[in-house]
N, C-alpha and C. Protein backbone atom coordinates (compact mmCIF):
# COMPACT_ATOMS: atom_id res chain seq x y z
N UNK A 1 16.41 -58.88 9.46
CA UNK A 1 17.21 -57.97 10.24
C UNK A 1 16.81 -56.52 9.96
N UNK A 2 16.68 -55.28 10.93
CA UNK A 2 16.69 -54.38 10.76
C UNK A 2 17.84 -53.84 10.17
N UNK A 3 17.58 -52.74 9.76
CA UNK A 3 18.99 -51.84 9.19
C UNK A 3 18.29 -50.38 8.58
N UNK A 4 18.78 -49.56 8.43
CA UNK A 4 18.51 -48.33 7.91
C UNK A 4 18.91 -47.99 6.49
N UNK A 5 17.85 -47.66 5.82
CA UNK A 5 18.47 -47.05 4.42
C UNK A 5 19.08 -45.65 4.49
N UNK A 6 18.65 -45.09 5.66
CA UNK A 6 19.71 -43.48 5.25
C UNK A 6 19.79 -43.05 6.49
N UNK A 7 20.73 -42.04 6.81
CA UNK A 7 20.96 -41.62 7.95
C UNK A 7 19.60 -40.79 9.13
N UNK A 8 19.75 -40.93 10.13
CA UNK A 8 18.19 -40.28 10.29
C UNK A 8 18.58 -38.16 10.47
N UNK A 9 17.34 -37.69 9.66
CA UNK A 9 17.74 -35.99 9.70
C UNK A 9 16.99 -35.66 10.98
N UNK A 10 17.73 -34.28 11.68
CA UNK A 10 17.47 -34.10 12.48
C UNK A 10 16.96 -32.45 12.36
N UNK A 11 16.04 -32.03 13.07
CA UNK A 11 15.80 -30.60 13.14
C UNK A 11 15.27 -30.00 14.44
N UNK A 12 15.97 -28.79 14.69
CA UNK A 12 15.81 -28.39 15.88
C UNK A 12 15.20 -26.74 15.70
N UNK A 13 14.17 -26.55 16.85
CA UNK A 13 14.08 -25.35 17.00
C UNK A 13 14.31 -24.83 18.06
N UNK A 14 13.54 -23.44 18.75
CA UNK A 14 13.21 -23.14 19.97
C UNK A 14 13.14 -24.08 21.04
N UNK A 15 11.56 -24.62 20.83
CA UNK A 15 10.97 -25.63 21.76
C UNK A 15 10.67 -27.27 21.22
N UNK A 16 10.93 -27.78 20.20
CA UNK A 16 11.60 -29.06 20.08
C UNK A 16 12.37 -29.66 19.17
N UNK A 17 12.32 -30.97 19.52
CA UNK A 17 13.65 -31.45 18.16
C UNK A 17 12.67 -32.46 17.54
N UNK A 18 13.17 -32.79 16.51
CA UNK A 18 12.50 -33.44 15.32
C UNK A 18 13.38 -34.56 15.06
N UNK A 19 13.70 -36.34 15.03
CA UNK A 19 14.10 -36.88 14.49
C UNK A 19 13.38 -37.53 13.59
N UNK A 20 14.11 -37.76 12.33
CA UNK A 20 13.38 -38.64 11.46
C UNK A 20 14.10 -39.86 10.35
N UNK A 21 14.08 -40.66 10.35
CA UNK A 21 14.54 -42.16 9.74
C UNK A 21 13.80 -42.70 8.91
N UNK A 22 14.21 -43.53 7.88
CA UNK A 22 13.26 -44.84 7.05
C UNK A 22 14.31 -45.72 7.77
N UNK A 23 13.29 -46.97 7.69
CA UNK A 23 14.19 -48.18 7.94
C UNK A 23 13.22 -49.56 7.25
N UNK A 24 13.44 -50.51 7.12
CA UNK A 24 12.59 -51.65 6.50
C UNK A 24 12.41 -52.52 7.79
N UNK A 25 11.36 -53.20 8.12
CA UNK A 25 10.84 -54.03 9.22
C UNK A 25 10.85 -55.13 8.69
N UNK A 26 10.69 -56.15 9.39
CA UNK A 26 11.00 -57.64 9.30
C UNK A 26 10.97 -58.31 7.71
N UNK A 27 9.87 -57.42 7.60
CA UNK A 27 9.08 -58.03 6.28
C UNK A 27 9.24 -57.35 4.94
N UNK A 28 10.37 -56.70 5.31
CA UNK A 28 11.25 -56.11 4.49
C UNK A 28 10.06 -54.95 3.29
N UNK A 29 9.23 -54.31 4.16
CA UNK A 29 8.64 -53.11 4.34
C UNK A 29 8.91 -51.79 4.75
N UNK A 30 9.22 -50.84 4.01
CA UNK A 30 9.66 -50.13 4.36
C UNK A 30 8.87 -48.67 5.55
N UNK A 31 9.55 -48.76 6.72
CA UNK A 31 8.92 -47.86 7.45
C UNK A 31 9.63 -46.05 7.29
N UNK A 32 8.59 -44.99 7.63
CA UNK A 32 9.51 -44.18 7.76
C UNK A 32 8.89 -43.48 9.29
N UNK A 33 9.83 -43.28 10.42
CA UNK A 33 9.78 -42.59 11.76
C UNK A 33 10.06 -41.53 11.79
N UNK A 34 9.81 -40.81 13.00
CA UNK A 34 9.62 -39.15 13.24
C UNK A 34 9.31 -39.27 14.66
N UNK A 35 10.36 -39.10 15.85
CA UNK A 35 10.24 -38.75 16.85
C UNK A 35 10.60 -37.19 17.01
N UNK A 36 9.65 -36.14 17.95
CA UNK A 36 8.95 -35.52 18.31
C UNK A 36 9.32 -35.06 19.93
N UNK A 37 9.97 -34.21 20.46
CA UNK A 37 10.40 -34.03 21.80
C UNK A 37 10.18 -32.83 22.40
N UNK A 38 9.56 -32.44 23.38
CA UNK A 38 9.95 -30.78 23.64
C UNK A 38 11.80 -30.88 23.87
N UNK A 39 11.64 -29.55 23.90
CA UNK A 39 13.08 -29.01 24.04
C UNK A 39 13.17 -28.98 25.70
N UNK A 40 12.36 -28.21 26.21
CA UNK A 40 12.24 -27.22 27.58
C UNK A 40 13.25 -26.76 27.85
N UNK A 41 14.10 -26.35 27.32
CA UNK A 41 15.30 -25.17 27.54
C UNK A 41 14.48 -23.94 27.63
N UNK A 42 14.85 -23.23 28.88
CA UNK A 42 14.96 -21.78 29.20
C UNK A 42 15.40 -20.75 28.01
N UNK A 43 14.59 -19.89 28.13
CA UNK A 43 15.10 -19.07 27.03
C UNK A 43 16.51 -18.12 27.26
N UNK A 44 17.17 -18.09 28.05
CA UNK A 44 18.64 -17.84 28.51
C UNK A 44 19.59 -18.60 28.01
N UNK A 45 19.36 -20.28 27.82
CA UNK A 45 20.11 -20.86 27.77
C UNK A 45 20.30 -21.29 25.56
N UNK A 46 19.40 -20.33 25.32
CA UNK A 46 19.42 -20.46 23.80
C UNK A 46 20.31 -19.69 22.96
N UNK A 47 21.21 -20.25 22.49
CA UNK A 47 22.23 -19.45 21.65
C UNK A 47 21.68 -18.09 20.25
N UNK A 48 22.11 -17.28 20.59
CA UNK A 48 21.39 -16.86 18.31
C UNK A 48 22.44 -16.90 17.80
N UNK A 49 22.48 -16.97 17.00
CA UNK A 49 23.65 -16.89 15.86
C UNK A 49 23.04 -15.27 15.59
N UNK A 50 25.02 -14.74 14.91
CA UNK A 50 24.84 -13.69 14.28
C UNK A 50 24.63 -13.66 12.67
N UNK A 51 23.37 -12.97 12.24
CA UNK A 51 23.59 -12.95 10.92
C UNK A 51 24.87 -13.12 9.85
N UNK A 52 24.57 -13.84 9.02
CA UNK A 52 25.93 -13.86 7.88
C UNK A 52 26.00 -12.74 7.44
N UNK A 53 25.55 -12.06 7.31
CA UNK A 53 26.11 -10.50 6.32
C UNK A 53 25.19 -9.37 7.66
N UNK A 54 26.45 -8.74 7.80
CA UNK A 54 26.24 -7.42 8.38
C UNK A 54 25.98 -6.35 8.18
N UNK A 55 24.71 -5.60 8.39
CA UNK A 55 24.85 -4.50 7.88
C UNK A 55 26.01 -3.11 8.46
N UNK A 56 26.63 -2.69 7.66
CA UNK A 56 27.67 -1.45 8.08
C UNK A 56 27.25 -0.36 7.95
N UNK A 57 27.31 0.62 9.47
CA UNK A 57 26.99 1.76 9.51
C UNK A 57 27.47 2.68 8.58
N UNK A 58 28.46 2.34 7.57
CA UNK A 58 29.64 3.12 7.17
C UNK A 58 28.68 3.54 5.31
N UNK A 59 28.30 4.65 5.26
CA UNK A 59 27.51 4.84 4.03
C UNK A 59 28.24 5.34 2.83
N UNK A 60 28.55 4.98 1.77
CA UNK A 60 28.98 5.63 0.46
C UNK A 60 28.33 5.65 -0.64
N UNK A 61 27.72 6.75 -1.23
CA UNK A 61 26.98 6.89 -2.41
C UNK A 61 28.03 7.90 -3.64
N UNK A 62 27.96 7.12 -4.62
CA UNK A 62 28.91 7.49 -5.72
C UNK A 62 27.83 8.30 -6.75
N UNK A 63 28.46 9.60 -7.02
CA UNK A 63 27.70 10.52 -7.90
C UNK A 63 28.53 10.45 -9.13
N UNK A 64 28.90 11.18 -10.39
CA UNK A 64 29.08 11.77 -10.99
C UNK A 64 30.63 12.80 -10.97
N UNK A 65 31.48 12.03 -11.14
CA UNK A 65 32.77 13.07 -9.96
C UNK A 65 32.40 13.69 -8.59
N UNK A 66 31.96 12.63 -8.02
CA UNK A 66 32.44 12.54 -6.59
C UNK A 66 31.75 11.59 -5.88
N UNK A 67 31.99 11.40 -4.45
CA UNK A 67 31.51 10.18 -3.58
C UNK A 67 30.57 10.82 -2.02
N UNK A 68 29.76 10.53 -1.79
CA UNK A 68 28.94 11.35 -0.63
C UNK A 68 29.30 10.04 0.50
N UNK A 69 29.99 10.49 1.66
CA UNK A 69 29.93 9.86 2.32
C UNK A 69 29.57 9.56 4.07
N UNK A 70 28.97 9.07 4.65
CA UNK A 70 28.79 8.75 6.21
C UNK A 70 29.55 7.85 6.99
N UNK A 71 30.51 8.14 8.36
CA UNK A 71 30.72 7.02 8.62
C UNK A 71 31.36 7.72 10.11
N UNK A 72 31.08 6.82 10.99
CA UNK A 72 31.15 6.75 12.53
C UNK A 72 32.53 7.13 12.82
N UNK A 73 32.68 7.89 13.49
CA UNK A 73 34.01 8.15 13.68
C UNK A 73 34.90 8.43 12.88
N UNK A 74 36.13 8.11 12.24
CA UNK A 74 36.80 8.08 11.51
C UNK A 74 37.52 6.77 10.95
N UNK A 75 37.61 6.80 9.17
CA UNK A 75 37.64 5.97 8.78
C UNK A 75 38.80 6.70 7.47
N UNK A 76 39.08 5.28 6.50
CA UNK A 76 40.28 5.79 5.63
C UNK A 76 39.20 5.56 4.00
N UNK A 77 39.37 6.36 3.61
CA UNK A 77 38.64 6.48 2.01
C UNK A 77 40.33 5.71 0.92
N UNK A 78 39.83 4.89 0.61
CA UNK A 78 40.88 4.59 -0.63
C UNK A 78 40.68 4.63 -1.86
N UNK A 79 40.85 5.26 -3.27
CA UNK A 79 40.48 4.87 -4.42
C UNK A 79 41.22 4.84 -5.45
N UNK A 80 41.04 3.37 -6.18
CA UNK A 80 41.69 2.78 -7.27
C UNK A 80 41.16 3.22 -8.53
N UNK A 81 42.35 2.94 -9.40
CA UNK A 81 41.96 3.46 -11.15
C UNK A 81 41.29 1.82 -11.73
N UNK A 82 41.45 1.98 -13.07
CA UNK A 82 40.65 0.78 -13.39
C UNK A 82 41.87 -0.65 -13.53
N UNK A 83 42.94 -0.13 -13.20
CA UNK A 83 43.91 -0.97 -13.41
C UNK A 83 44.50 -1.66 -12.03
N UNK A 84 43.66 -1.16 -11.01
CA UNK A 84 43.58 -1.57 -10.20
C UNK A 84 44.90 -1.23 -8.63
N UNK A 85 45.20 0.43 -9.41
CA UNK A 85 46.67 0.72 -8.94
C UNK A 85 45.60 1.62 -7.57
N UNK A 86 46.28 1.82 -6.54
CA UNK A 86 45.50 2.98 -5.49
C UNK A 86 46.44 4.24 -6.22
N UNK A 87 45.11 5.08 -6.14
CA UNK A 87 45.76 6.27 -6.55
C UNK A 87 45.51 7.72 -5.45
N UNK A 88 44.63 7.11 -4.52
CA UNK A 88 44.64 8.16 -3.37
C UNK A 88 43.88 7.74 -2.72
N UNK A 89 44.07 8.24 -1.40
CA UNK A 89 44.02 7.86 0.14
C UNK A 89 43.85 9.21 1.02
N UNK A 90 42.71 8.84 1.49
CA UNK A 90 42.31 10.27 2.52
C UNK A 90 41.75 9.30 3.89
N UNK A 91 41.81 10.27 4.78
CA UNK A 91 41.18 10.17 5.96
C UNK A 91 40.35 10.88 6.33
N UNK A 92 38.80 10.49 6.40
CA UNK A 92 37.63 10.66 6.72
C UNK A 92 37.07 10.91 8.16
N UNK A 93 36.10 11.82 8.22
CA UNK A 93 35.46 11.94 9.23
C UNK A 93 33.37 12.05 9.46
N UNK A 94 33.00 11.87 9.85
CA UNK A 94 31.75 12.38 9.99
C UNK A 94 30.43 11.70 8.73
N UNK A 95 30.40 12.98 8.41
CA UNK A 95 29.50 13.11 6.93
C UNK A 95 30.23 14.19 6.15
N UNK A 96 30.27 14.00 4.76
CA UNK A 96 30.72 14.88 3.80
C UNK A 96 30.71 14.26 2.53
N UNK A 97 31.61 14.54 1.53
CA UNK A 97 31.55 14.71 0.24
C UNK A 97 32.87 14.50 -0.11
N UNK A 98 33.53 13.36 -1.13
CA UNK A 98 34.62 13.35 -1.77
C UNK A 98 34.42 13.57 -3.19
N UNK A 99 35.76 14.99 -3.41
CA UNK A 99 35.33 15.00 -4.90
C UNK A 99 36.95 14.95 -5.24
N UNK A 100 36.43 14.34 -6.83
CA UNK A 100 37.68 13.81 -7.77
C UNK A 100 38.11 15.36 -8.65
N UNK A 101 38.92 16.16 -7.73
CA UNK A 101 39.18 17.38 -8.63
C UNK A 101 40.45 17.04 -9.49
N UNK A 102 41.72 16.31 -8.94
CA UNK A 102 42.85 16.50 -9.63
C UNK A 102 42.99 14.90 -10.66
N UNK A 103 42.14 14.03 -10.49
CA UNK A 103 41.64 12.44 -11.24
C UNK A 103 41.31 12.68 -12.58
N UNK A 104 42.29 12.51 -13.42
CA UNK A 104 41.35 12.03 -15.00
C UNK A 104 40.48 11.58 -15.36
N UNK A 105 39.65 11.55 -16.72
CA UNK A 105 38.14 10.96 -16.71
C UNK A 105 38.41 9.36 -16.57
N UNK A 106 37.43 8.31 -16.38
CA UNK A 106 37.71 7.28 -16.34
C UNK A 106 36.59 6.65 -14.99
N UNK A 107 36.92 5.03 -14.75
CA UNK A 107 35.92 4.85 -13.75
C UNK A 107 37.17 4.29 -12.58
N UNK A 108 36.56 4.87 -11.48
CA UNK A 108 37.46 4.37 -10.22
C UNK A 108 37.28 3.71 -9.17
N UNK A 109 37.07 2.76 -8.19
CA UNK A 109 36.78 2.09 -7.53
C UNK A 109 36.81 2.89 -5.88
N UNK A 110 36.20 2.80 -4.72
CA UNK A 110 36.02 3.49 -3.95
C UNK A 110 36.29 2.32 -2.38
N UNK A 111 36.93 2.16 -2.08
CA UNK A 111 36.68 1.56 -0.32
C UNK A 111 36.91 2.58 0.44
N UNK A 112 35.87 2.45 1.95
CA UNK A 112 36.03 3.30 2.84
C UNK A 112 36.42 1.90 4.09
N UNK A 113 37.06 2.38 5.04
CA UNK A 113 36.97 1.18 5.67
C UNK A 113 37.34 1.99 7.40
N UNK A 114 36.68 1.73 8.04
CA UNK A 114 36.44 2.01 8.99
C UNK A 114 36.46 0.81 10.97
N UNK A 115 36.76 1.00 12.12
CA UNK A 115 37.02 -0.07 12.61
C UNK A 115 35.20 -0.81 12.70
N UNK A 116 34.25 -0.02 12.77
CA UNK A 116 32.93 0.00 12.64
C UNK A 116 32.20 -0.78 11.58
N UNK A 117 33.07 -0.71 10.37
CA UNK A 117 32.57 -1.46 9.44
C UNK A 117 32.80 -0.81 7.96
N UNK A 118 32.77 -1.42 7.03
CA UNK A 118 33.17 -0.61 5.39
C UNK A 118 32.03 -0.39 4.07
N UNK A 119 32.84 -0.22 3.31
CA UNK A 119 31.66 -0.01 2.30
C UNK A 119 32.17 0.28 0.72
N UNK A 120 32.14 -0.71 -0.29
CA UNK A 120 32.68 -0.08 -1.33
C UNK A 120 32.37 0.30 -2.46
N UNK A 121 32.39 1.40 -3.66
CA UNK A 121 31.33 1.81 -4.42
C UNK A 121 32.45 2.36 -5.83
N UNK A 122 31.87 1.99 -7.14
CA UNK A 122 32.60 2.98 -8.12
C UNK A 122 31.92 3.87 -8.60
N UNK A 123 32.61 4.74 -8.82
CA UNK A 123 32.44 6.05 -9.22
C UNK A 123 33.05 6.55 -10.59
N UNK A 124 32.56 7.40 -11.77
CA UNK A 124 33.09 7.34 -12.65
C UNK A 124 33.27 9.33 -13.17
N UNK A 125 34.62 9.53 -13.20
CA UNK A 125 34.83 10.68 -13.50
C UNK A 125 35.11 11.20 -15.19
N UNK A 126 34.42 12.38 -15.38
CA UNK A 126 33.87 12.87 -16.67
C UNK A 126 34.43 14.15 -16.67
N UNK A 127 35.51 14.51 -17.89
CA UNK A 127 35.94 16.10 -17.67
C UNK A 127 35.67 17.10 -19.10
């Protein structure tokens, strides 16, 4: 009797598909198959997937008491102490520069978050 030892894998590209199986033949020999197909799908009718990780327009580079930042439109800057409390909240525009004037020394955590996309960075203040 025929029967299959494992499920058959399948792989697809562009322009064809790939099946492939082992199975044992009469004589209890084991075969392994690979059928081979064009696709001929139109290139309209081909889906892409969107990348898993996005890149975000939204830029933050952390200096030395303070944060340099870029981001499309307007977006909200949040930043936490190390204990994880928010300790201030601004609203952002453009390109510019956040600096930690009234923040004790210590390291602080940075999200910007924007409808465009976010970005988050620590920063560590020294007085």
């Amino acid at each position: 009797p025929y029967f299959s030892s494992q499920a058959p894998a399948v792989a697809v590209c562009k322009d064809r598909i790939v099946w492939s199986y082992c199975r044992y033949n009469s004589d209890s020999e084991l075969e392994a198959w690979a059928m081979i197909s064009d696709w001929d799908m139109p290139d309209e009718s081909i889906i892409e997937e969107e990348p898993l990780v996005k890149v975000s327009p939204v830029k933050l580079t952390p200096f030395l008491n303070r944060l340099s930042y870029e981001v499309p439109g307007e977006a909200v800057l949040t930043l936490y102490n190390s204990a994880g409390r928010r300790v201030a909240e601004d609203v952002i525009h453009g390109k510019g520069e956040w600096h930690a004037v009234d923040k004790p020394s210590g390291v602080y955590f940075a999200r910007v978050e924007s409808v465009e996309g976010s970005a988050r960075a620590k920063v560590v203040v020294v007085r």
